[in-house]
C-alpha atoms as a PDB file:
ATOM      1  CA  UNK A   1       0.000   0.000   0.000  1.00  0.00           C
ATOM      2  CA  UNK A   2       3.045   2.194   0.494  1.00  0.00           C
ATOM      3  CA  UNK A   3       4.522   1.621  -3.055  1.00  0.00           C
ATOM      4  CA  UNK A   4       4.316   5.066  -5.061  1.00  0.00           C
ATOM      5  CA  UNK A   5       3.431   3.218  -7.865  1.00  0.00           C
ATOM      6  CA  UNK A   6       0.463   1.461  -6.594  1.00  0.00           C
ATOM      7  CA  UNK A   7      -1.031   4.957  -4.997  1.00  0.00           C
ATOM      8  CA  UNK A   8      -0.590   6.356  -8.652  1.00  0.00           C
ATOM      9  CA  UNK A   9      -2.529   4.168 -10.172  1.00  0.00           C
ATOM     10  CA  UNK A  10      -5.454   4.462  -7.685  1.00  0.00           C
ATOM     11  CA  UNK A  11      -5.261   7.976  -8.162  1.00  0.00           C
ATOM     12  CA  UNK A  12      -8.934   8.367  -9.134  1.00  0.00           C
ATOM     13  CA  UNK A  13      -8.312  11.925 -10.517  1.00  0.00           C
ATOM     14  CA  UNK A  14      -6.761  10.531 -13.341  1.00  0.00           C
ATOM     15  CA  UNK A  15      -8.698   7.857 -13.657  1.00  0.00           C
ATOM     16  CA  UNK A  16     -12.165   9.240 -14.156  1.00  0.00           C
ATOM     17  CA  UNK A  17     -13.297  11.196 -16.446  1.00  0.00           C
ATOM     18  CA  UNK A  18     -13.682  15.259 -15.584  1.00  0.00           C
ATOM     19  CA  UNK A  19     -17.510  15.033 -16.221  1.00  0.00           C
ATOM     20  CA  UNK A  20     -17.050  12.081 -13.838  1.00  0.00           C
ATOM     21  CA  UNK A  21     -15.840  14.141 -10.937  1.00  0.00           C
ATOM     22  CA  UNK A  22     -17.714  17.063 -11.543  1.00  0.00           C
ATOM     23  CA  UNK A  23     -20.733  14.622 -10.927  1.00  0.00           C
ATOM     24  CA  UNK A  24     -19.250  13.534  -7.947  1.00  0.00           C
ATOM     25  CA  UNK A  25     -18.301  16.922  -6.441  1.00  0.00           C
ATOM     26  CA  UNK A  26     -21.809  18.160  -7.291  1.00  0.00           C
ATOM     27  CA  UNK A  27     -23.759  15.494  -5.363  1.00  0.00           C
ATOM     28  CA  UNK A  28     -22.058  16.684  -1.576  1.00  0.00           C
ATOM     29  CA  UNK A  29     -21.929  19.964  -0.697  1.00  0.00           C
ATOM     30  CA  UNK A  30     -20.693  23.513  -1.658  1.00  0.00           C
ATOM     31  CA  UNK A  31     -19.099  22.796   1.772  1.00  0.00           C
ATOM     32  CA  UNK A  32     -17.136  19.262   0.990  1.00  0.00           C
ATOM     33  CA  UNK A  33     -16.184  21.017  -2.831  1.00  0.00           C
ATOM     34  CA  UNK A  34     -14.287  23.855  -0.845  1.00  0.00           C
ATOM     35  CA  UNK A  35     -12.727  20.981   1.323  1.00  0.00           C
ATOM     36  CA  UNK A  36     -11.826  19.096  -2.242  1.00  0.00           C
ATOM     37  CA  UNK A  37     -10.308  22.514  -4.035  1.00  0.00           C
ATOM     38  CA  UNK A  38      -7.931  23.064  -0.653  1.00  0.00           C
ATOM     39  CA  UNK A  39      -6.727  19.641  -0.251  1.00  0.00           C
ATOM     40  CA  UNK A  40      -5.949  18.085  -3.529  1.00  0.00           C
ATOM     41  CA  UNK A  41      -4.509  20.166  -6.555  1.00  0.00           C
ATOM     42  CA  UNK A  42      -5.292  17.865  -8.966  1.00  0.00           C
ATOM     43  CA  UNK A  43      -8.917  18.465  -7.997  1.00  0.00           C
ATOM     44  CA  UNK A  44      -9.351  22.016  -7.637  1.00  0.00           C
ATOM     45  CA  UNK A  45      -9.749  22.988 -10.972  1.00  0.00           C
ATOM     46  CA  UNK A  46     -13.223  20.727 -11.165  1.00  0.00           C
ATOM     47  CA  UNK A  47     -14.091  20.986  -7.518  1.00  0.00           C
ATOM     48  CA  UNK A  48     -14.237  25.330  -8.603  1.00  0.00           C
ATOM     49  CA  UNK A  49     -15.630  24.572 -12.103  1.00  0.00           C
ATOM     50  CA  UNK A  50     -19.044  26.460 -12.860  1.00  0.00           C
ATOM     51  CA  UNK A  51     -20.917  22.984 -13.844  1.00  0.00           C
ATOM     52  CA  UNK A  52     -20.152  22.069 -10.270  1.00  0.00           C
ATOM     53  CA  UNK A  53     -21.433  25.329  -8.217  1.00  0.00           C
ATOM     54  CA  UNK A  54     -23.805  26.140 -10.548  1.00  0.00           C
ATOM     55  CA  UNK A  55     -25.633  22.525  -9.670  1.00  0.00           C
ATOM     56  CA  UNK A  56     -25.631  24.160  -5.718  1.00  0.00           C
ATOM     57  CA  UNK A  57     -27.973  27.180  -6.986  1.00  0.00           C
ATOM     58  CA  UNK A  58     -31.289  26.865  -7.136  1.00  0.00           C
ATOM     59  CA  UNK A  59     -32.635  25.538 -10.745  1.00  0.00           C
ATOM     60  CA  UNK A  60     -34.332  29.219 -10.762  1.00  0.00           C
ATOM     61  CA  UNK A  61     -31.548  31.108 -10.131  1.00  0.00           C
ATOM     62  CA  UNK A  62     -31.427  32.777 -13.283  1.00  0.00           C
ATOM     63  CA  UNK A  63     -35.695  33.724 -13.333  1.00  0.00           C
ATOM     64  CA  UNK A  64     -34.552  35.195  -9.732  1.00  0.00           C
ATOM     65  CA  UNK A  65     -31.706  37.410 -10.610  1.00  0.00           C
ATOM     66  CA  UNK A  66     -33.348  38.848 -13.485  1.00  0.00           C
ATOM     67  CA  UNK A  67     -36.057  40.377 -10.837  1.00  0.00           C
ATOM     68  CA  UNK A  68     -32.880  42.020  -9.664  1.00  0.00           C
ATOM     69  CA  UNK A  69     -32.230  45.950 -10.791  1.00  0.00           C
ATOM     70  CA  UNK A  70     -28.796  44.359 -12.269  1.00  0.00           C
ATOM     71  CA  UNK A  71     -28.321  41.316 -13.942  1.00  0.00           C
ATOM     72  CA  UNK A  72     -24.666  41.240 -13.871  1.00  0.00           C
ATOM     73  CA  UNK A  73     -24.853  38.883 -11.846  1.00  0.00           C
ATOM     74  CA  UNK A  74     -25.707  35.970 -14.208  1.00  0.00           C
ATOM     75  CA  UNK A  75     -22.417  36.596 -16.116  1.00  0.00           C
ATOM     76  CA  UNK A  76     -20.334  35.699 -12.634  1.00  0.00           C
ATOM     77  CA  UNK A  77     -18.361  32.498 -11.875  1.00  0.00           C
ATOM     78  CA  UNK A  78     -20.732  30.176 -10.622  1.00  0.00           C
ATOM     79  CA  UNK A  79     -18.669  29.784  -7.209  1.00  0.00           C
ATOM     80  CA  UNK A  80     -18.280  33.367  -6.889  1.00  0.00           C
ATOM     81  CA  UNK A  81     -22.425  33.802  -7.512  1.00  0.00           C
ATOM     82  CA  UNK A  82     -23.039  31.412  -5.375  1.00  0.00           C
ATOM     83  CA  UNK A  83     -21.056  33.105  -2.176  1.00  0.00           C
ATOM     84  CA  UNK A  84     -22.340  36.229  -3.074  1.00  0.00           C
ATOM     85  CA  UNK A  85     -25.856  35.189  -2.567  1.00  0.00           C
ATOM     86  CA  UNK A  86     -24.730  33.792   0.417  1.00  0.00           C
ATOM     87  CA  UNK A  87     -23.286  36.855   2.207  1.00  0.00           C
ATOM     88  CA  UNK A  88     -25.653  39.729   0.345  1.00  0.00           C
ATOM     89  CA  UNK A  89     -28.984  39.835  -0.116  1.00  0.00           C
ATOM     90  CA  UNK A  90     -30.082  40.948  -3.398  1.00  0.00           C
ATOM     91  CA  UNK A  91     -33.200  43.432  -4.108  1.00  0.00           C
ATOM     92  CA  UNK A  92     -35.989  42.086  -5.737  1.00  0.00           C
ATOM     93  CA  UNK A  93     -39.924  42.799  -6.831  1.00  0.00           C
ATOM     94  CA  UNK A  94     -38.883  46.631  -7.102  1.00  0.00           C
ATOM     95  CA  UNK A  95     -37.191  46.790  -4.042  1.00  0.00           C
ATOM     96  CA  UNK A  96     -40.185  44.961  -1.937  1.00  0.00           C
ATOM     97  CA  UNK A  97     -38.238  41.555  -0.858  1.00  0.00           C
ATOM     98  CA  UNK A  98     -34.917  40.240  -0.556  1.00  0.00           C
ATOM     99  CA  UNK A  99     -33.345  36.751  -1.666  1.00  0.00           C
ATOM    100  CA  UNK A 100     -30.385  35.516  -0.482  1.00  0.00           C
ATOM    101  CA  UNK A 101     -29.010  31.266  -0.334  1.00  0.00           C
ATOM    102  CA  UNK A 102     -28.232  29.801   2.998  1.00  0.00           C
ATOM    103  CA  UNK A 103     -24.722  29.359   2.709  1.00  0.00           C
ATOM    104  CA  UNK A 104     -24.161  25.540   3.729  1.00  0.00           C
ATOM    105  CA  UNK A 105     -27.421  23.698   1.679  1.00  0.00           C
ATOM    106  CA  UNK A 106     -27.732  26.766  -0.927  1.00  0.00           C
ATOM    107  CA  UNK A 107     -31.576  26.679  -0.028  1.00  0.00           C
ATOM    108  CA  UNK A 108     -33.593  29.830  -0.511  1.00  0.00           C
ATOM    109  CA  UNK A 109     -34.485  32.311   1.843  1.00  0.00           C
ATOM    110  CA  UNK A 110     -36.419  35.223   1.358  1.00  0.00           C
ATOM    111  CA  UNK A 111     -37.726  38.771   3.223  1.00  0.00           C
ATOM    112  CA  UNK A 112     -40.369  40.198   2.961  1.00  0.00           C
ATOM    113  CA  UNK A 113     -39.768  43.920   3.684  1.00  0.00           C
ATOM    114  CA  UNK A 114     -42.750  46.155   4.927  1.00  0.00           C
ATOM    115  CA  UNK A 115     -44.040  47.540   1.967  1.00  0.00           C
ATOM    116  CA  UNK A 116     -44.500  43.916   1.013  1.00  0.00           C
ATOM    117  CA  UNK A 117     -46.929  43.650   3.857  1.00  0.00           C
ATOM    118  CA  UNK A 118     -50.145  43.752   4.543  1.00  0.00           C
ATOM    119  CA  UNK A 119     -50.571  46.875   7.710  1.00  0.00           C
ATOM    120  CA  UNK A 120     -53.746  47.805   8.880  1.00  0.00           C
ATOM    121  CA  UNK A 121     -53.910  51.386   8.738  1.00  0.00           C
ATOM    122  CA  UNK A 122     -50.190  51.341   7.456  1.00  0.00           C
ATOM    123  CA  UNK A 123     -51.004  54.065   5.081  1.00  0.00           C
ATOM    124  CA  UNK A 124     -52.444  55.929   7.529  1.00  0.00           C
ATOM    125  CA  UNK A 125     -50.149  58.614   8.735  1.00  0.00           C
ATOM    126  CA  UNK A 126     -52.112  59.501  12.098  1.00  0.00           C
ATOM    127  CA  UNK A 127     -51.379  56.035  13.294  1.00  0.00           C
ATOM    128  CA  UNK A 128     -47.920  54.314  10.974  1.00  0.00           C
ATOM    129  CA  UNK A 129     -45.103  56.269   9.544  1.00  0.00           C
ATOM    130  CA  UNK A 130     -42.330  54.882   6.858  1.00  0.00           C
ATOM    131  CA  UNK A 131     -39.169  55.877   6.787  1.00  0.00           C
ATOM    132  CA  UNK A 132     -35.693  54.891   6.010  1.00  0.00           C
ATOM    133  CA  UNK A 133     -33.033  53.391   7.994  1.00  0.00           C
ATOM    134  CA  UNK A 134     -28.963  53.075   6.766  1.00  0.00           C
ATOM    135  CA  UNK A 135     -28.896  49.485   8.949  1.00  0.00           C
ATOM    136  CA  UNK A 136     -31.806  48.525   6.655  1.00  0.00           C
ATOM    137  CA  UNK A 137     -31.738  46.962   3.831  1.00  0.00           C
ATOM    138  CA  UNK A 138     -35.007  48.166   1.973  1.00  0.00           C
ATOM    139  CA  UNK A 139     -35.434  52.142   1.321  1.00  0.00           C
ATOM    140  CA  UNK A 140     -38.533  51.847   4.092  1.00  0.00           C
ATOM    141  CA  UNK A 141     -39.353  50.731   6.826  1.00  0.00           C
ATOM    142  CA  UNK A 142     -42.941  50.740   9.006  1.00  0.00           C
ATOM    143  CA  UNK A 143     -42.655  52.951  12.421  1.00  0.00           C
ATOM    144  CA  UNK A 144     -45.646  52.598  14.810  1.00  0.00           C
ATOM    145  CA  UNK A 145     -46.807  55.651  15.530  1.00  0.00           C
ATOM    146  CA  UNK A 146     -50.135  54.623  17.927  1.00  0.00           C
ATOM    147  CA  UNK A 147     -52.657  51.798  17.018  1.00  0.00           C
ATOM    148  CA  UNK A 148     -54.747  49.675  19.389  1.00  0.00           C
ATOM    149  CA  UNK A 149     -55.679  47.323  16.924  1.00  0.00           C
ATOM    150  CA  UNK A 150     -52.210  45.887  15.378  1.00  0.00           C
ATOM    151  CA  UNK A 151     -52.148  43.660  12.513  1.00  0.00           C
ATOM    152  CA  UNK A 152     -49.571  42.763  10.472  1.00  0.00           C
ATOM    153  CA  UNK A 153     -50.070  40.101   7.294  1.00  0.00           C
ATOM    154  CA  UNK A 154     -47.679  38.583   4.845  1.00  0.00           C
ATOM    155  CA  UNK A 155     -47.292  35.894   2.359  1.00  0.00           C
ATOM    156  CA  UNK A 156     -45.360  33.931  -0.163  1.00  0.00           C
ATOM    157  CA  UNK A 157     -45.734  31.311  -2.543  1.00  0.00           C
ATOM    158  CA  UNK A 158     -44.157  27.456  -1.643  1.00  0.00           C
ATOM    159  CA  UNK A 159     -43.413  27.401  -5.382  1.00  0.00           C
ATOM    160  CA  UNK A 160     -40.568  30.520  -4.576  1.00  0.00           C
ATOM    161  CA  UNK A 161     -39.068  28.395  -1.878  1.00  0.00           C
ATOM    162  CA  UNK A 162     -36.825  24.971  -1.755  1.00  0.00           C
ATOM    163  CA  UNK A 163     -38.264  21.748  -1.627  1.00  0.00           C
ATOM    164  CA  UNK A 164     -37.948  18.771   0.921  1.00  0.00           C
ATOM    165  CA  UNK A 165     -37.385  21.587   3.511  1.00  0.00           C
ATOM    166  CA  UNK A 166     -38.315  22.906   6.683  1.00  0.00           C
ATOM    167  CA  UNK A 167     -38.821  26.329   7.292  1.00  0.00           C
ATOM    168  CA  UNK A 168     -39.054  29.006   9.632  1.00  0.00           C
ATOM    169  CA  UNK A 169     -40.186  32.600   9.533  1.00  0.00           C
ATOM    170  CA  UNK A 170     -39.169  35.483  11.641  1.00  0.00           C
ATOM    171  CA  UNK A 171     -40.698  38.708  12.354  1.00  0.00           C
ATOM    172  CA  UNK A 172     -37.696  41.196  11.996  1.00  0.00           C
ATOM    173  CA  UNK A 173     -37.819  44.240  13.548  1.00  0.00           C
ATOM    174  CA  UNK A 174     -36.825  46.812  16.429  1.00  0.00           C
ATOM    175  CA  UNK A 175     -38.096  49.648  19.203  1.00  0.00           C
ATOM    176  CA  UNK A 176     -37.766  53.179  19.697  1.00  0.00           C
ATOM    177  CA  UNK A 177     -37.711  54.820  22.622  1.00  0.00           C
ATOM    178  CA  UNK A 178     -40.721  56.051  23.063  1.00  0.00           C
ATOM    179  CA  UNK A 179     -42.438  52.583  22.533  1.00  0.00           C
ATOM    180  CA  UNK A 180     -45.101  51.595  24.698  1.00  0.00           C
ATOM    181  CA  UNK A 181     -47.680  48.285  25.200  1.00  0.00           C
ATOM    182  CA  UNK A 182     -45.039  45.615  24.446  1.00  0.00           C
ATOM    183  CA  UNK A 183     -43.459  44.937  27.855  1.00  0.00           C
ATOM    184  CA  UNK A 184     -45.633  42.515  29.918  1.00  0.00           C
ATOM    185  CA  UNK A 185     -48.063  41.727  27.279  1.00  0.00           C
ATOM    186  CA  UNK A 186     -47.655  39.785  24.400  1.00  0.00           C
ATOM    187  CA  UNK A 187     -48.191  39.427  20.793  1.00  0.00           C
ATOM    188  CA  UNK A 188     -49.635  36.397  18.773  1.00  0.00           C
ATOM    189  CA  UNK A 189     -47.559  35.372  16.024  1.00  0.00           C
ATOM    190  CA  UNK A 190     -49.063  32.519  13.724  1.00  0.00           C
ATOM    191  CA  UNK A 191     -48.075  31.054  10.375  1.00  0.00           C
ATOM    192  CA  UNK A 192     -50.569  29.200   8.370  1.00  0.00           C
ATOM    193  CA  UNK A 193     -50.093  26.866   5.472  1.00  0.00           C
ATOM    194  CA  UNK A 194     -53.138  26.691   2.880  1.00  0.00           C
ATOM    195  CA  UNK A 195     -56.238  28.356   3.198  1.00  0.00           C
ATOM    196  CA  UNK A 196     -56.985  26.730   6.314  1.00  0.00           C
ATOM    197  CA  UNK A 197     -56.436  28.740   9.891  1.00  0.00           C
ATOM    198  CA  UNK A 198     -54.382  25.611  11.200  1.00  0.00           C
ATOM    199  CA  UNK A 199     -51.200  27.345  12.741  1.00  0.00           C
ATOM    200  CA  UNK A 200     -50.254  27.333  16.551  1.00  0.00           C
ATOM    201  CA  UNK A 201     -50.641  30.928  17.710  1.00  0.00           C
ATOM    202  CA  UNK A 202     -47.071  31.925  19.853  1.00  0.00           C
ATOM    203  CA  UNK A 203     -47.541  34.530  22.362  1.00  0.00           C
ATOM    204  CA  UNK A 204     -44.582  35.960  22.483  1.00  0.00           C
ATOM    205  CA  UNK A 205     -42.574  39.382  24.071  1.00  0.00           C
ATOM    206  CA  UNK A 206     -41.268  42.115  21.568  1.00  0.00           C
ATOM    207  CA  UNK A 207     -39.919  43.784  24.504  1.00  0.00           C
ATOM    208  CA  UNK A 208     -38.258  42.156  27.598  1.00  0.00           C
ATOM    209  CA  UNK A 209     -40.695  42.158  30.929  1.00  0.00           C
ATOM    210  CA  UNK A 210     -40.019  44.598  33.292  1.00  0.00           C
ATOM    211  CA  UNK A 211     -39.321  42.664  36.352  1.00  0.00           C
ATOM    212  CA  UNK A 212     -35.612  42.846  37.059  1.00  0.00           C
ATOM    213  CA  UNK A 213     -33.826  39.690  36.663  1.00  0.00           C
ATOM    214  CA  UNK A 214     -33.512  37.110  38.964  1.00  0.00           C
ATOM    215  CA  UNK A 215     -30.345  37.679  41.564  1.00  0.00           C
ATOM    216  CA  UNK A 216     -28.651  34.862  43.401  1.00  0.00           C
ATOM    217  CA  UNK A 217     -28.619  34.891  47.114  1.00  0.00           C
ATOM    218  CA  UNK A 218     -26.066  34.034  49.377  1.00  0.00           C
ATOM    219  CA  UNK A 219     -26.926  30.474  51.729  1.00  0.00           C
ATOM    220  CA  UNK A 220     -25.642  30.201  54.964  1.00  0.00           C
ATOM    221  CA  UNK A 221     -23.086  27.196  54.013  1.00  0.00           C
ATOM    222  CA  UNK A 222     -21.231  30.105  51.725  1.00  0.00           C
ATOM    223  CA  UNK A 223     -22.680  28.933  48.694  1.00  0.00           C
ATOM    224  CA  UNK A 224     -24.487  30.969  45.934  1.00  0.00           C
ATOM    225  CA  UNK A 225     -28.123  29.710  45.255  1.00  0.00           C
ATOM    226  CA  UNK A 226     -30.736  31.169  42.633  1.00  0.00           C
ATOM    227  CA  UNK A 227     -34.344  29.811  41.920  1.00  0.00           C
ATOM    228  CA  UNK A 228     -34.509  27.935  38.538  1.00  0.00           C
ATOM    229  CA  UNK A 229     -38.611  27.766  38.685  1.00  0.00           C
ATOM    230  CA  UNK A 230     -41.218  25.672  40.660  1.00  0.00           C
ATOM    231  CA  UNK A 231     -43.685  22.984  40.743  1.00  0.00           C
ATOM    232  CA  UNK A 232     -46.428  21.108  42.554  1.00  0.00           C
ATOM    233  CA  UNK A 233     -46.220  17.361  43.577  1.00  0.00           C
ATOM    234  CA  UNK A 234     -49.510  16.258  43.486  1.00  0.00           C
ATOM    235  CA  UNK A 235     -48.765  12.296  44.209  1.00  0.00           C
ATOM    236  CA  UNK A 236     -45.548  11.849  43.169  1.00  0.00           C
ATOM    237  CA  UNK A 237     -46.144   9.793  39.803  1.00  0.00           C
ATOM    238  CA  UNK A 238     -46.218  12.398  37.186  1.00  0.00           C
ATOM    239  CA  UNK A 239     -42.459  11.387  36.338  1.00  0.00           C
ATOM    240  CA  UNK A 240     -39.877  13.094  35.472  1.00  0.00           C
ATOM    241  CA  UNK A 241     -39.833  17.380  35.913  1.00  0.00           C
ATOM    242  CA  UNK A 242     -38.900  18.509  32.474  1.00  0.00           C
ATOM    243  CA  UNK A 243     -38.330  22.245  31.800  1.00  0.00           C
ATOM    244  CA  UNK A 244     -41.478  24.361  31.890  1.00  0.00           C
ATOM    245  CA  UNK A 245     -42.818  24.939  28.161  1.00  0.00           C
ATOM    246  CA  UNK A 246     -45.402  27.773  28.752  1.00  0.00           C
ATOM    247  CA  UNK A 247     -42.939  30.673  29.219  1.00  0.00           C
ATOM    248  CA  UNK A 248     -43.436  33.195  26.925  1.00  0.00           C
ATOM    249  CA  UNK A 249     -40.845  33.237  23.613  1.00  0.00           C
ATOM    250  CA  UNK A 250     -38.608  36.139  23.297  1.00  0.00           C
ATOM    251  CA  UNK A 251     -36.799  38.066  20.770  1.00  0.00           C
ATOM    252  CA  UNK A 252     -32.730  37.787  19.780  1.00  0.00           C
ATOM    253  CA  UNK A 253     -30.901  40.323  18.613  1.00  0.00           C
ATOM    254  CA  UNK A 254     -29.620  38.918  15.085  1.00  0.00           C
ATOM    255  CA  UNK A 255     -25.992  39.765  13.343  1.00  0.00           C
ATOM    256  CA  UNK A 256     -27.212  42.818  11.865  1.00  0.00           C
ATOM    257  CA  UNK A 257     -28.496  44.933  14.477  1.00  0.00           C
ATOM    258  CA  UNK A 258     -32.244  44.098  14.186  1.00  0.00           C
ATOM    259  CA  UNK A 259     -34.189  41.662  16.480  1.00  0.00           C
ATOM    260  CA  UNK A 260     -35.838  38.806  15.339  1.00  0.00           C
ATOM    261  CA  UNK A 261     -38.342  36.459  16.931  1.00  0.00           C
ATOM    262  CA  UNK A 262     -39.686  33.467  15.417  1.00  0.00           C
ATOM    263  CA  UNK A 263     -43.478  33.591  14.172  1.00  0.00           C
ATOM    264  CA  UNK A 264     -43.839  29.171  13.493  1.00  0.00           C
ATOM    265  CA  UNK A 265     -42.424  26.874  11.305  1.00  0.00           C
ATOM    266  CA  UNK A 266     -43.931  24.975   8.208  1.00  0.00           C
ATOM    267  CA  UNK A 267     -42.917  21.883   5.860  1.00  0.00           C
ATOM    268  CA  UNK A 268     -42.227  23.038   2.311  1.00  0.00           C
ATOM    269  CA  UNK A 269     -42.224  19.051   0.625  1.00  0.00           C
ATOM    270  CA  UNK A 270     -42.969  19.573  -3.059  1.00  0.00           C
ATOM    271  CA  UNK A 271     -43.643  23.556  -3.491  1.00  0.00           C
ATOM    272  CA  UNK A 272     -47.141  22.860  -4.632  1.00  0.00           C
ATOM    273  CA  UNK A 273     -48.770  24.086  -0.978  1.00  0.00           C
ATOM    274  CA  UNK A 274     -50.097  27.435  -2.641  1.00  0.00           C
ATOM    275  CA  UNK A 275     -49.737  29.958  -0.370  1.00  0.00           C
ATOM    276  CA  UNK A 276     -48.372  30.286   3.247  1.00  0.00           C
ATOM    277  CA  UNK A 277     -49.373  33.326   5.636  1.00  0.00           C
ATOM    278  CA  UNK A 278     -47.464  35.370   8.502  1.00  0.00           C
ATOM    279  CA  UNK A 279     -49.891  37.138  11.045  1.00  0.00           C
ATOM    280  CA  UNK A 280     -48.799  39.345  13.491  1.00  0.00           C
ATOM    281  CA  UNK A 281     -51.649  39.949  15.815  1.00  0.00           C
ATOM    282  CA  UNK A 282     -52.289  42.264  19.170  1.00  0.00           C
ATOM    283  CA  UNK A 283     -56.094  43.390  19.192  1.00  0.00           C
ATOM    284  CA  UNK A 284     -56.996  44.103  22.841  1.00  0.00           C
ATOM    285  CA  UNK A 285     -58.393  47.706  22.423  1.00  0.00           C
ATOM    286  CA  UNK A 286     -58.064  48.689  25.877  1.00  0.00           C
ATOM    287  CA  UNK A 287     -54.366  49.024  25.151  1.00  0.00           C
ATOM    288  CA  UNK A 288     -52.230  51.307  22.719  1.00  0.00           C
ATOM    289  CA  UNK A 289     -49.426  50.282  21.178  1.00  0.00           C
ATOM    290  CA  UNK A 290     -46.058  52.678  20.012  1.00  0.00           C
ATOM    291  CA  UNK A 291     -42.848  52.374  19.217  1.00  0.00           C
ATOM    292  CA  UNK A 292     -42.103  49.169  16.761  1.00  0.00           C
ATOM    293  CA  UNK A 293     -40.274  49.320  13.894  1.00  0.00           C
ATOM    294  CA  UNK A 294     -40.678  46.607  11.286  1.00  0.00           C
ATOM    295  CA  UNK A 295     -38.005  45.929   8.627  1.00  0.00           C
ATOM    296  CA  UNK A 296     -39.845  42.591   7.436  1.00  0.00           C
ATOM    297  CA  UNK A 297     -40.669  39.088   8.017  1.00  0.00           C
ATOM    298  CA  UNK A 298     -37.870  36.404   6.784  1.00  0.00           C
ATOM    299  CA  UNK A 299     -38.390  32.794   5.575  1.00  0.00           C
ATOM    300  CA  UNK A 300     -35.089  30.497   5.679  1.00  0.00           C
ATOM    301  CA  UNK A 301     -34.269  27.160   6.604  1.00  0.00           C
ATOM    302  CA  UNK A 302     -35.360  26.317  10.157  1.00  0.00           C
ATOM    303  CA  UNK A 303     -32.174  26.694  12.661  1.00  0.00           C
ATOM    304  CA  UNK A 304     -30.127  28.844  10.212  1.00  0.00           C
ATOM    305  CA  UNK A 305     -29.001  31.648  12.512  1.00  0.00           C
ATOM    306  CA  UNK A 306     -28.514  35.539  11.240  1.00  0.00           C
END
């Protein structure tokens, strides 16, 4: 096995034909044909080839791009495209939505910025303003002035997004400081598949509760101690204590300097699903509501962090 000879003729790069490989290359990952071009020479030039990366863009790719103010794109490398996508989202229906590939699968994600939404009373000035933000990346965005009925709508086609995938969307957003009805009450966030109301409703904080956090005390035996929650032990069968499930979701701050919370996930199998629906939801009149900012609502790959 050590004879030069022998590991030169079982030197598949050579043996196989380049089509060969590139077939090969294209059925792992964009991540395993980066691996391929670093660590063998002899393979880099197929494991960077365009028939490679272009089979890790979506089939659409070029139907996409040309929704895009410049289609200069198209006429990149393949590999270069594909990291580009990646790392910046692109611009598309006249500014309305973004698209950009999750780097490691090349599945699609989109945004749907605010003018793409559906606001009640959005166009109202009394009650929603729109204005534009440098850390955003559509020209507007929707400022709550004062509503007590909020409700926020979006949707996309399965057909726009990939396949055999699970998804996730995210209301994206932020507060100003003056806002006001978010802290100790929640929101409901839904997302329905179909035509059919079937999604779990979240209720979930868009601003953190006011109760200061939780200190630990000091015990007599010199020892820190804090409370991690409670419970009741009826009769002592009900099996193992699990962590409580009920507490209310909250929002993480995301790469880019907006917040994020997740709104429910959905099954994308064969595209053909019609239409799936984003709510946003607060209608308890007794209560205003001020202050939120909303860049958009993202779809992408469940558990792909921004």
């Amino acid at each position: 096995m050590s004879d030069p000879k022998f590991r030169r003729t079982m030197d598949f790069t050579k043996l196989l034909p380049e089509e060969c490989m590139c077939l090969i290359i294209s059925l792992t990952s964009p991540r395993d044909a980066c691996r391929s071009a670093l660590v063998s020479p002899a393979l880099r030039p197929v494991a960077d080839s365009d028939d490679v990366w272009e089979r890790f863009l979506p089939c659409d790719y070029q139907e996409i791009i040309s929704r895009y103010s410049s289609t200069s794109l198209l006429s990149w490398a393949k590999k270069r495209l594909y990291f580009h996508l990646s790392f910046h989202p692109i611009l598309i229906e006249n500014g309305t939505m973004s698209f950009q590939l999750e780097k490691e699968t090349g599945k699609k994600c989109y945004m749907l910025g605010a003018r793409a939404l559906s606001i009640i009373w959005g166009d109202t000035p009394q009650y929603w303003t729109w204005t534009s933000l440098p850390e955003s990346r559509f020209s507007e965005v929707a400022e709550l002035r004062i509503v007590w009925w909020l409700d926020v709508k979006g949707r996309i086609e399965t057909r726009n997004l990939s396949s055999g995938t699970n998804y996730a969307a995210y209301l994206v957003f932020k507060l100003n400081g003056s806002r006001y009805g978010f802290r100790e009450r929640t929101v409901g966030l839904h997302v329905n598949v179909g035509e059919t109301a079937s999604g779990e409703v979240r209720s979930v904080f868009l601003d953190h509760p006011q109760n200061d956090p939780q200190q630990a005390q000091e015990r007599g035996d010199g020892w820190m101690e804090i409370e991690t929650g409670e419970f009741f032990n009826e009769c002592g069968d009900d099996g193992f204590l699990d962590h409580p499930q009920n507490d209310p979701q909250q929002a993480q701050k995301r790469g880019d300097g907006w917040m994020e919370i997740e709104m429910g996930e959905f099954f994308n199998e064969c595209g053909d699903d019609g239409t799936v629906e984003f709510c946003l939801r607060e209608i308890d009149c007794n209560y205003d509501k001020r202050g939120l900012i909303i860049e958009g609502i993202e779809v992408r790959p469940k558990n792909i962090g921004r």
